[in-house]
PDB file of N, CA and C in Angstrom:
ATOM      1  N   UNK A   1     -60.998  18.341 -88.926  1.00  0.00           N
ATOM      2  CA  UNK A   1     -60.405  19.266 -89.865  1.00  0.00           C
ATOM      3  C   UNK A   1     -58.962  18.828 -90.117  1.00  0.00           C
ATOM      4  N   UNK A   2     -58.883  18.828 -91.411  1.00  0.00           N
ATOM      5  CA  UNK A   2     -56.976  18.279 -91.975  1.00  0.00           C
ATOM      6  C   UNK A   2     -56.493  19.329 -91.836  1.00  0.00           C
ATOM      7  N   UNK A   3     -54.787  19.428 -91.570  1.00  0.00           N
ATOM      8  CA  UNK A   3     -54.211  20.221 -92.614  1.00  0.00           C
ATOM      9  C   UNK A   3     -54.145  21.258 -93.119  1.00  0.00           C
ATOM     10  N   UNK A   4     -54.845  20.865 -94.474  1.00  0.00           N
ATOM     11  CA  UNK A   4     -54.896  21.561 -95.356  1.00  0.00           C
ATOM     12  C   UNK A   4     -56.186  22.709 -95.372  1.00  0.00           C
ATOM     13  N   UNK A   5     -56.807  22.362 -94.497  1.00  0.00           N
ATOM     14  CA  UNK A   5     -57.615  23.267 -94.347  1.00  0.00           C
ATOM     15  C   UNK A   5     -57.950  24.325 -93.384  1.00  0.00           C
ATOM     16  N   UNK A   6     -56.604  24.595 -92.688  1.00  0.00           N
ATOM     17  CA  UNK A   6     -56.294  25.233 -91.582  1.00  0.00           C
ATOM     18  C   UNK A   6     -55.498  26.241 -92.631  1.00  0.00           C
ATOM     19  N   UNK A   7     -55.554  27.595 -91.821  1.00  0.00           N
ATOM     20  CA  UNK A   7     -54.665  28.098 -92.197  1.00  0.00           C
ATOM     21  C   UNK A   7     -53.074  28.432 -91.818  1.00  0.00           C
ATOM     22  N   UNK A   8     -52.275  29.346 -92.271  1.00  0.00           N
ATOM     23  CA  UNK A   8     -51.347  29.019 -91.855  1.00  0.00           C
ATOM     24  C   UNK A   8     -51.062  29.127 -90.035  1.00  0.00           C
ATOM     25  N   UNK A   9     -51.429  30.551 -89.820  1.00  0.00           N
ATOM     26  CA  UNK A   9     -51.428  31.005 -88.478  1.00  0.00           C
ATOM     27  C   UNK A   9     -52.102  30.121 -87.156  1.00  0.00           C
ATOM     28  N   UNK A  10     -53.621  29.153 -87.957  1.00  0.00           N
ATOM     29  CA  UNK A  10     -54.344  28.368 -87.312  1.00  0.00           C
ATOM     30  C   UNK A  10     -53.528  26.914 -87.080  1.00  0.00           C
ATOM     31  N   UNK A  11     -52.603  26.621 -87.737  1.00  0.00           N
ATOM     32  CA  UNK A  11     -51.671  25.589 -88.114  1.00  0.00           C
ATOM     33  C   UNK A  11     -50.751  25.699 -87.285  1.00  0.00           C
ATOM     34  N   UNK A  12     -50.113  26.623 -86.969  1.00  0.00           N
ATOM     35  CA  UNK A  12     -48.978  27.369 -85.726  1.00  0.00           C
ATOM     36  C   UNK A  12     -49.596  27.264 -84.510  1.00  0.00           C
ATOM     37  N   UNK A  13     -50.893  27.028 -84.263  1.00  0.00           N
ATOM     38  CA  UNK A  13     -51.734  27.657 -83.096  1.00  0.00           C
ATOM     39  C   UNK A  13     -51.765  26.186 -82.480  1.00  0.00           C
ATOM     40  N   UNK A  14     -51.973  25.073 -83.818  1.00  0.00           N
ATOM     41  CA  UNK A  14     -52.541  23.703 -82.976  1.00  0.00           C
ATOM     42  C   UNK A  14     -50.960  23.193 -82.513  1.00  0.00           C
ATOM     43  N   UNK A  15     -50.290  23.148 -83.621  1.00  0.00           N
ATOM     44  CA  UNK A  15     -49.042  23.418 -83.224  1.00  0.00           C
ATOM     45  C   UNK A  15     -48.204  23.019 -81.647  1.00  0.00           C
ATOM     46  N   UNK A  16     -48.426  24.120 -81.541  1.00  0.00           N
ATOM     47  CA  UNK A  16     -47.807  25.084 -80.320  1.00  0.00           C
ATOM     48  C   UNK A  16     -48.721  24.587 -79.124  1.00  0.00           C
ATOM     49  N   UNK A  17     -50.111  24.741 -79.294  1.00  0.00           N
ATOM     50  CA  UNK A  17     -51.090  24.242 -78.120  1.00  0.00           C
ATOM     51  C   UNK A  17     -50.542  22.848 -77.872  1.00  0.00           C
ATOM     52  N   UNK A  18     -49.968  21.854 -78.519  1.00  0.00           N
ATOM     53  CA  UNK A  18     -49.644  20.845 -78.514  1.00  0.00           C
ATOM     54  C   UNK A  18     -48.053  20.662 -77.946  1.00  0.00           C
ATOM     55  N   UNK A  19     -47.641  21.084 -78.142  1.00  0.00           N
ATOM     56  CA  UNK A  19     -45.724  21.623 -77.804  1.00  0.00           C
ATOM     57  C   UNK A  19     -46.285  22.216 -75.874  1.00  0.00           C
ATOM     58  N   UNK A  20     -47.108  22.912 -76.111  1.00  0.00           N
ATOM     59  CA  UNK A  20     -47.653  24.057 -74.600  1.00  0.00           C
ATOM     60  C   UNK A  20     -47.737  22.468 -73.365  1.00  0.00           C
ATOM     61  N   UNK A  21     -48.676  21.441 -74.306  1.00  0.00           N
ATOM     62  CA  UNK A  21     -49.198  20.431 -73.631  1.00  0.00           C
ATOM     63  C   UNK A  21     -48.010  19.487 -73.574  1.00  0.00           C
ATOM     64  N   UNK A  22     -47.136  18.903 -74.539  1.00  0.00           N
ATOM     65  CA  UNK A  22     -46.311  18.362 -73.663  1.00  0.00           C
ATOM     66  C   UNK A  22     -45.208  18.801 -72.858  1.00  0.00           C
ATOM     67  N   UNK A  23     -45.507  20.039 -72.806  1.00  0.00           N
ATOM     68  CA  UNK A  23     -44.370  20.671 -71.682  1.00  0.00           C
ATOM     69  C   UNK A  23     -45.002  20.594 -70.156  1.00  0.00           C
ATOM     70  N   UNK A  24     -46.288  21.141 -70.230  1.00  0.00           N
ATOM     71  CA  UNK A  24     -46.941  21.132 -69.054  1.00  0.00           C
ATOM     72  C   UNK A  24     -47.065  19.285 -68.833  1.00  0.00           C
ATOM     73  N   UNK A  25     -46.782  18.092 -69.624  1.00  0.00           N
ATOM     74  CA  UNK A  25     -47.062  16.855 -69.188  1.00  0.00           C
ATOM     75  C   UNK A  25     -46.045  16.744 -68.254  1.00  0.00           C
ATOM     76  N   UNK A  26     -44.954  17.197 -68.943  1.00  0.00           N
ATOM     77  CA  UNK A  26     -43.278  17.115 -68.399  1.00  0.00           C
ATOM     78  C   UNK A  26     -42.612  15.488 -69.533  1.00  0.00           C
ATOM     79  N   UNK A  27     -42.901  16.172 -70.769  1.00  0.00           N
ATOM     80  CA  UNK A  27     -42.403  15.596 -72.019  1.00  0.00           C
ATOM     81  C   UNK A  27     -41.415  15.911 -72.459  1.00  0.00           C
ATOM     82  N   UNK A  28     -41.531  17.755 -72.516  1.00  0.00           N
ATOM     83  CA  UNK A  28     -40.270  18.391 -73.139  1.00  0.00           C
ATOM     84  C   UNK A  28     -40.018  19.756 -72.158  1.00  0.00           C
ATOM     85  N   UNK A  29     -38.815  19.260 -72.255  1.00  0.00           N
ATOM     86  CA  UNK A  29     -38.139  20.959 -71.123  1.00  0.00           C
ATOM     87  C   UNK A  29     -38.922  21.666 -71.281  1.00  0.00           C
ATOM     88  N   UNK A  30     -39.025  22.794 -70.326  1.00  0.00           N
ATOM     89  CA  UNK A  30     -39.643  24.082 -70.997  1.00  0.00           C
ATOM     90  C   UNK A  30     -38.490  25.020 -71.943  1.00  0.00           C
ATOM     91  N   UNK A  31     -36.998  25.431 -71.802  1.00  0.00           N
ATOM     92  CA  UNK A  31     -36.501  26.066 -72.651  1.00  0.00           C
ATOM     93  C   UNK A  31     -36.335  24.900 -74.003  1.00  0.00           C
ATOM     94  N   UNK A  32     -36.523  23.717 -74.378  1.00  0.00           N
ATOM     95  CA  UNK A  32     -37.106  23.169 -75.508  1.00  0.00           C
ATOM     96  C   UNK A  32     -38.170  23.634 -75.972  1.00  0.00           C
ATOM     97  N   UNK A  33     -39.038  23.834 -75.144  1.00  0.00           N
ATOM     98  CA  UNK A  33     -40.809  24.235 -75.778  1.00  0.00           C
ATOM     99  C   UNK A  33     -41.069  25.432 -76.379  1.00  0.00           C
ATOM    100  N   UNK A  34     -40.047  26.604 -75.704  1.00  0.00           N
ATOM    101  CA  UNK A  34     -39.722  27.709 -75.822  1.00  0.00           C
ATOM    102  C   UNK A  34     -39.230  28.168 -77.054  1.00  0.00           C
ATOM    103  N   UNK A  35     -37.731  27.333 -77.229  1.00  0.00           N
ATOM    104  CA  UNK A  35     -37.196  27.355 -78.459  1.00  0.00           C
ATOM    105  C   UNK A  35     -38.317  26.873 -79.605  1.00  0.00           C
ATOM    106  N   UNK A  36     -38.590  25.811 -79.432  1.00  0.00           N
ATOM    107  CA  UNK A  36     -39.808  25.826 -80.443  1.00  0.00           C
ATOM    108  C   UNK A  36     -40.602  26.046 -81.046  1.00  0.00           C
ATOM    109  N   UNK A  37     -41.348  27.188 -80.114  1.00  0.00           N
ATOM    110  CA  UNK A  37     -42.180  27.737 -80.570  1.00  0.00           C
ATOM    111  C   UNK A  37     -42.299  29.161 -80.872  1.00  0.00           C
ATOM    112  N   UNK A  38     -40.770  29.695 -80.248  1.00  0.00           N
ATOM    113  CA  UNK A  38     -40.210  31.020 -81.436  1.00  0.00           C
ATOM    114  C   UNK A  38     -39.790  30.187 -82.504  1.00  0.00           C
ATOM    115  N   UNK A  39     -38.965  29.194 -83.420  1.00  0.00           N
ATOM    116  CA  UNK A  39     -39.597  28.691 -84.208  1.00  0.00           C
ATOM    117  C   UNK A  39     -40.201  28.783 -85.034  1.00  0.00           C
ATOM    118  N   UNK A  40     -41.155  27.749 -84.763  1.00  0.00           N
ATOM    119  CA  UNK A  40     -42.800  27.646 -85.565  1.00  0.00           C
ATOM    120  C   UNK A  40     -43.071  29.045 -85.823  1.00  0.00           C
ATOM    121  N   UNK A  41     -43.489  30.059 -84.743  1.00  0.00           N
ATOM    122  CA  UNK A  41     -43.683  30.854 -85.203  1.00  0.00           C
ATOM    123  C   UNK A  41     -42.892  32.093 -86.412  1.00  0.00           C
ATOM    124  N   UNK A  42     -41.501  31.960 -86.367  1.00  0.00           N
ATOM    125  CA  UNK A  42     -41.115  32.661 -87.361  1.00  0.00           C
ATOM    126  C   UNK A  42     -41.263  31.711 -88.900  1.00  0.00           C
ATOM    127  N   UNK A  43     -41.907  30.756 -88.391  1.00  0.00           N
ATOM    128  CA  UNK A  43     -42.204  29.575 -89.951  1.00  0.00           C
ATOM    129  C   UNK A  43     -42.534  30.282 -91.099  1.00  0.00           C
ATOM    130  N   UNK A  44     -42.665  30.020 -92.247  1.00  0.00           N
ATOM    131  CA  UNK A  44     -43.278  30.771 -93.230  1.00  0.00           C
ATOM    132  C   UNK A  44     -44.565  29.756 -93.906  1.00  0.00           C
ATOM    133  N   UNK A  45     -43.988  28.674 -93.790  1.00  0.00           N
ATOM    134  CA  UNK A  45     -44.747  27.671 -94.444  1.00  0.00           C
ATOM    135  C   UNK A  45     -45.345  26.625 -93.413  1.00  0.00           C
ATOM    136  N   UNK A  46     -46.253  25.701 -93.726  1.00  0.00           N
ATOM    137  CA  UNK A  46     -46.924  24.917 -93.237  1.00  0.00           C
ATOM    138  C   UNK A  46     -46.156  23.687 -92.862  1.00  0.00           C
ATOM    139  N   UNK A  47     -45.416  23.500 -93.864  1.00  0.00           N
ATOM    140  CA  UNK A  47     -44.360  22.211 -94.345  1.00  0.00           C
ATOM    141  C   UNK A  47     -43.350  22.667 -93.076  1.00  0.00           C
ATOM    142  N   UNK A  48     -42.698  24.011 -93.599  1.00  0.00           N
ATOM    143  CA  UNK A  48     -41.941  24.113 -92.432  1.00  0.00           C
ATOM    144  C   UNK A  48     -42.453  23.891 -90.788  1.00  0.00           C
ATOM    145  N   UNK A  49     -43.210  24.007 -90.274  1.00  0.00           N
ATOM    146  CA  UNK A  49     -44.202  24.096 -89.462  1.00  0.00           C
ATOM    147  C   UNK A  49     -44.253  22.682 -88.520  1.00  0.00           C
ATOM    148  N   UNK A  50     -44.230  22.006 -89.721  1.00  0.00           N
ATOM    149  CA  UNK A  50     -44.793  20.583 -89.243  1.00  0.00           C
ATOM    150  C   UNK A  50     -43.279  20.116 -88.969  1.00  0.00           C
ATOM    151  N   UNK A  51     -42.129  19.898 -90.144  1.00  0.00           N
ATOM    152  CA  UNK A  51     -41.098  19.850 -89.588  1.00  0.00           C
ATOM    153  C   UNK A  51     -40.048  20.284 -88.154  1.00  0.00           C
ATOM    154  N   UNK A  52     -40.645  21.208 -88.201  1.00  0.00           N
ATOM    155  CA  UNK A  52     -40.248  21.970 -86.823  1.00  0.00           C
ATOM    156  C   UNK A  52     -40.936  20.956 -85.869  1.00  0.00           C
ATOM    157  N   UNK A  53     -42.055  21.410 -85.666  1.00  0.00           N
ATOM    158  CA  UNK A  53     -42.894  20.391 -84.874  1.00  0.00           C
ATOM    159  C   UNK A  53     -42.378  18.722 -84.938  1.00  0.00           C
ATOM    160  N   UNK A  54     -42.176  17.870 -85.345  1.00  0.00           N
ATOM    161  CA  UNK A  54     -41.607  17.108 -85.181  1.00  0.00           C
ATOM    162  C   UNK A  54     -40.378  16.193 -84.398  1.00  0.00           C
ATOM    163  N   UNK A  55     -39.293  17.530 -84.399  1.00  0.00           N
ATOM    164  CA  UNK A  55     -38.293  17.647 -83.769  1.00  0.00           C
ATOM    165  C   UNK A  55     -39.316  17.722 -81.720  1.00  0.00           C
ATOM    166  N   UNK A  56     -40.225  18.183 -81.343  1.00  0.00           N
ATOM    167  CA  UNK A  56     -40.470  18.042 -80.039  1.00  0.00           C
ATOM    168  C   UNK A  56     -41.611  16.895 -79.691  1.00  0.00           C
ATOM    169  N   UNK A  57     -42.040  16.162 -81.271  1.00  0.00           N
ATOM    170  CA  UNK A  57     -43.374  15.367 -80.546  1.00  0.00           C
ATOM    171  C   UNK A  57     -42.708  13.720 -81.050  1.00  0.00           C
ATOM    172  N   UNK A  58     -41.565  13.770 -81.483  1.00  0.00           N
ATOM    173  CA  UNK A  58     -41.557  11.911 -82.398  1.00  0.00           C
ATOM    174  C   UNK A  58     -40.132  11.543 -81.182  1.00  0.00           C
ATOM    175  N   UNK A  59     -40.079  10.479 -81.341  1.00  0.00           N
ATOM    176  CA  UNK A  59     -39.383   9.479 -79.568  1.00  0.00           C
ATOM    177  C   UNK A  59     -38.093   8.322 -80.797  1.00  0.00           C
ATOM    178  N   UNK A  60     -37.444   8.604 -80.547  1.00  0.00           N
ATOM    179  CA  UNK A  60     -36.429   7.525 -81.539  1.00  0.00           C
ATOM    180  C   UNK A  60     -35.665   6.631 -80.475  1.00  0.00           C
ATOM    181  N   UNK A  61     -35.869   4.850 -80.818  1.00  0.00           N
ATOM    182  CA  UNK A  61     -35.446   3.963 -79.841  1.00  0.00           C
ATOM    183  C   UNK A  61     -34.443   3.902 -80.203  1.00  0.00           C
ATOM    184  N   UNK A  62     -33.133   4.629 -79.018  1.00  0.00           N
ATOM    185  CA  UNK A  62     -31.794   4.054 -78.973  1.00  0.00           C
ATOM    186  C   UNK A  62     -31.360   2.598 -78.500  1.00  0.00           C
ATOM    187  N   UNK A  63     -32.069   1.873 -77.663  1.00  0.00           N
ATOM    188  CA  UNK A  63     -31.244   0.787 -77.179  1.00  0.00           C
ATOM    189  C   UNK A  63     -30.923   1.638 -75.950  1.00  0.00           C
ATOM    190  N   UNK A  64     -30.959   2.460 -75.546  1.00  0.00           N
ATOM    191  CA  UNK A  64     -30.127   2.804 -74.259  1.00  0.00           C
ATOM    192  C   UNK A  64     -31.381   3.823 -74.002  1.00  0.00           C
ATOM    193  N   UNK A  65     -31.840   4.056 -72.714  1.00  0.00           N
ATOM    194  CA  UNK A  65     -32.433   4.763 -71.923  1.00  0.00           C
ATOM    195  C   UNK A  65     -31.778   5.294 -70.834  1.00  0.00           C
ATOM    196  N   UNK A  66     -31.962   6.500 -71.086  1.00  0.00           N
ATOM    197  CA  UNK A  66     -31.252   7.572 -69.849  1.00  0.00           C
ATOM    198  C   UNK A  66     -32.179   8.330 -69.160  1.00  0.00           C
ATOM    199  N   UNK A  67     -32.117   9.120 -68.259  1.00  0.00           N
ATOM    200  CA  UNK A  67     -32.932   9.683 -67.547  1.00  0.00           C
ATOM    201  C   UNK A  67     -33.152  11.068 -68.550  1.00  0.00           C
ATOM    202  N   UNK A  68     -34.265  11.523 -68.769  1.00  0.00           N
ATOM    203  CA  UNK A  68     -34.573  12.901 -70.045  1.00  0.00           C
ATOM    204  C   UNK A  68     -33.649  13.955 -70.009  1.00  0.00           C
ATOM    205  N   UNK A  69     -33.596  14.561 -68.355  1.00  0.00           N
ATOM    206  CA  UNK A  69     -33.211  15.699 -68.097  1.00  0.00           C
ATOM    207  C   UNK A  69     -31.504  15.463 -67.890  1.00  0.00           C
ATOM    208  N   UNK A  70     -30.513  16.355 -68.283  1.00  0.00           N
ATOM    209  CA  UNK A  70     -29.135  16.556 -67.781  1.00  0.00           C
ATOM    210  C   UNK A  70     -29.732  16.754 -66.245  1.00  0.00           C
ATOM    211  N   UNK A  71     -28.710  16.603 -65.269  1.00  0.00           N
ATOM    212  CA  UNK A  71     -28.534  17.430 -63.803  1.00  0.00           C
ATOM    213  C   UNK A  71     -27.778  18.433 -64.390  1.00  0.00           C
ATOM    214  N   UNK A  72     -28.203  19.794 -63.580  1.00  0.00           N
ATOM    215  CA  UNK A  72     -27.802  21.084 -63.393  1.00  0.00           C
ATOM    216  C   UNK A  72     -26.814  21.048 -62.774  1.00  0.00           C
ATOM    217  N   UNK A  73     -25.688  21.908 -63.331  1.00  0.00           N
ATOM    218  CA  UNK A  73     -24.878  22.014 -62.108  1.00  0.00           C
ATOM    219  C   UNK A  73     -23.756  23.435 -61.838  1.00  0.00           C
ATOM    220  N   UNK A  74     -23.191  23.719 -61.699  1.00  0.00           N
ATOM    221  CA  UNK A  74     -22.511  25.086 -61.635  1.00  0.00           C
ATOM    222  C   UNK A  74     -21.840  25.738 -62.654  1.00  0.00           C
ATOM    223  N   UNK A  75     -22.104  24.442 -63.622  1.00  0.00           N
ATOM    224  CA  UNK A  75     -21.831  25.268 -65.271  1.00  0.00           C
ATOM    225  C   UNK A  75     -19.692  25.314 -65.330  1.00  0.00           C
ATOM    226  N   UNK A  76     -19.122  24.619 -63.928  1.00  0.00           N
ATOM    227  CA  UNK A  76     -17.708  24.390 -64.017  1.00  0.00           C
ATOM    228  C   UNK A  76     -17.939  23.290 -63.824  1.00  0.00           C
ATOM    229  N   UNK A  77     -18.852  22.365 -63.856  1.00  0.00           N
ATOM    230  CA  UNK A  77     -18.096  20.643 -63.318  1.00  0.00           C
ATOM    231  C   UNK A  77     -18.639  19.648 -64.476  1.00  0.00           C
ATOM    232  N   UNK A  78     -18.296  18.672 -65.172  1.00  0.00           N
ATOM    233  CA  UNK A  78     -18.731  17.889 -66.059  1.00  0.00           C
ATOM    234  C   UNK A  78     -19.568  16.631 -64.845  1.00  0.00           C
ATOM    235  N   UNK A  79     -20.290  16.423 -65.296  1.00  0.00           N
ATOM    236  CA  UNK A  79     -21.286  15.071 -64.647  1.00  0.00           C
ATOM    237  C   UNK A  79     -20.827  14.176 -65.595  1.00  0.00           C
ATOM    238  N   UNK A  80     -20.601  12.789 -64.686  1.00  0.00           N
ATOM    239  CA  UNK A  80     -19.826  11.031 -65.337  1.00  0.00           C
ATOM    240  C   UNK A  80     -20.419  10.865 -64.321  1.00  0.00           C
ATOM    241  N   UNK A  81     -20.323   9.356 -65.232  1.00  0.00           N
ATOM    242  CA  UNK A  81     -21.137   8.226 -64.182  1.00  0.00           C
ATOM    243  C   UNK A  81     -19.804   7.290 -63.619  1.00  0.00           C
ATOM    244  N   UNK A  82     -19.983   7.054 -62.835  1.00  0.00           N
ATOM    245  CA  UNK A  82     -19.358   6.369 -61.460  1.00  0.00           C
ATOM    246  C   UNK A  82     -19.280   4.545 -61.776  1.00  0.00           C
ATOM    247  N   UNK A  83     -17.680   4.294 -61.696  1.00  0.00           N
ATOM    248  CA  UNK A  83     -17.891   2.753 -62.491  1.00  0.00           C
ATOM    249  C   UNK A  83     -18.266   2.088 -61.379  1.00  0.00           C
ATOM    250  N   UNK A  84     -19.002   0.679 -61.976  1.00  0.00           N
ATOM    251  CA  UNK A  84     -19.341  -0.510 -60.952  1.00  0.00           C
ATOM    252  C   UNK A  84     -19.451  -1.201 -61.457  1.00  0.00           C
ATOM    253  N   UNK A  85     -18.190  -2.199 -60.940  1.00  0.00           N
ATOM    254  CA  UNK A  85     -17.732  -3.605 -61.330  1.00  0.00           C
ATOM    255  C   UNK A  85     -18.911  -4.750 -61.442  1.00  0.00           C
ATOM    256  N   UNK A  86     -19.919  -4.460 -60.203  1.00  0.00           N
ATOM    257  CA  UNK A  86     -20.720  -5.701 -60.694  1.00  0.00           C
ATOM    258  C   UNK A  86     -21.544  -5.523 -61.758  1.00  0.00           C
ATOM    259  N   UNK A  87     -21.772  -3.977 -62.420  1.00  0.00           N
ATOM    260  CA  UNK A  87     -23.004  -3.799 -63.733  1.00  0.00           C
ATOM    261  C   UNK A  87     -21.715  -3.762 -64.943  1.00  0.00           C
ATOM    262  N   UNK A  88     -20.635  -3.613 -64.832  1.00  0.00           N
ATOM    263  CA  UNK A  88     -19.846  -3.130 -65.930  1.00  0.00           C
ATOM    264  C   UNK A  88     -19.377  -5.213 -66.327  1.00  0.00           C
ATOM    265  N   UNK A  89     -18.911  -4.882 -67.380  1.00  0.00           N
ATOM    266  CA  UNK A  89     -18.120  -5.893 -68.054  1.00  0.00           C
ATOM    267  C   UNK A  89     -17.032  -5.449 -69.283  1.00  0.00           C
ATOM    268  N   UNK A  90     -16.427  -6.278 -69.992  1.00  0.00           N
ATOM    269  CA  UNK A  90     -15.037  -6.217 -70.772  1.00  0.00           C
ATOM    270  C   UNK A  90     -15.416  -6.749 -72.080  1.00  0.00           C
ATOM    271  N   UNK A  91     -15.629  -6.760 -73.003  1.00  0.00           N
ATOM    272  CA  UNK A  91     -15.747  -7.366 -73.616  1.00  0.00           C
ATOM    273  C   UNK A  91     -14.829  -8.899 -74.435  1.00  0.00           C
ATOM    274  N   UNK A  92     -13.568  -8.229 -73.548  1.00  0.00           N
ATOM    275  CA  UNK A  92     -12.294  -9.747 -73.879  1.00  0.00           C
ATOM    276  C   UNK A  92     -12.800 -10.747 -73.012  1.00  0.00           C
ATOM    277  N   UNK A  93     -13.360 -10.500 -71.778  1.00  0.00           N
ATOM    278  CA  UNK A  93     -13.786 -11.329 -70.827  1.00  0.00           C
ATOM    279  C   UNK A  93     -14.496 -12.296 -71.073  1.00  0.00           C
ATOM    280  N   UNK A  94     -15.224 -11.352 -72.050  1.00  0.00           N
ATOM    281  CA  UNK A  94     -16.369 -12.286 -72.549  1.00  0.00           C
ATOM    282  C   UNK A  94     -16.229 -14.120 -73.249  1.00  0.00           C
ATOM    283  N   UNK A  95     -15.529 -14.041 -73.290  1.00  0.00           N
ATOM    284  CA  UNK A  95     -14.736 -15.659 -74.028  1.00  0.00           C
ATOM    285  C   UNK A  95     -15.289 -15.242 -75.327  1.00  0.00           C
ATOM    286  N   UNK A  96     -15.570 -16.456 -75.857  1.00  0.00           N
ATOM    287  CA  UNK A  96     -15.592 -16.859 -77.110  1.00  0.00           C
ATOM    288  C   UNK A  96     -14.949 -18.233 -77.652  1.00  0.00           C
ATOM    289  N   UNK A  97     -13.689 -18.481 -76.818  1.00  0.00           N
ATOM    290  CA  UNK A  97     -12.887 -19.519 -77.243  1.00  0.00           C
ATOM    291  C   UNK A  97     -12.045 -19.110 -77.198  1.00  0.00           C
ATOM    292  N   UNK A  98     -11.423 -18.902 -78.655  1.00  0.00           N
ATOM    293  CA  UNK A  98     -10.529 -18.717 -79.468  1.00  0.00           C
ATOM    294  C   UNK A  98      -9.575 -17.679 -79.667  1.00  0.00           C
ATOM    295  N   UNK A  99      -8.466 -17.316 -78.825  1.00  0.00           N
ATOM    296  CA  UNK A  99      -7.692 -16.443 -77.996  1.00  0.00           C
ATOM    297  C   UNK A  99      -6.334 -16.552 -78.937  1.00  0.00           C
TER     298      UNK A  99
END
């Protein structure tokens, strides 16, 4: 069955069963899944629907991979990462030559 031949409410349903499933994979937070699917559900349209949906099921390659989740933390301390000379570099360092 497409689409278009769902209705709207049935459209919200696969939706969401799908948003339900990658939360329970451990794809998307649960207060992501949450937000989402109050959402979808206040959708009006189908179009809208799918757009919404989108935002929790499509993966965009940065070049950089981080771990998914922030660490939690007491909501007063900022989390940084910790330098190390042997993974870090400079980019002047780098030569080239021509100085």
């Amino acid at each position: 069955m497409n689409n278009n031949d769902l209705t709207l409410n049935e459209f919200k349903e696969e939706i969401i069963n799908e948003i339900e499933k990658r939360k329970n994979d451990g794809i998307l937070e649960t207060e992501n899944a949450e937000f989402l699917i109050k959402l979808i559900n206040n959708a009006d349209t189908k179009d809208d629907v799918l757009k919404l949906s989108i935002l929790g099921t499509t993966y965009k390659r940065t070049g950089f991979h981080f771990d998914v989740r922030l660490e939690k933390n007491d909501g007063k301390t900022i989390n940084y990462l910790k330098y190390n000379s042997d993974l870090s570099f400079n980019c002047a360092d780098r030569g080239g030559g021509n100085s």
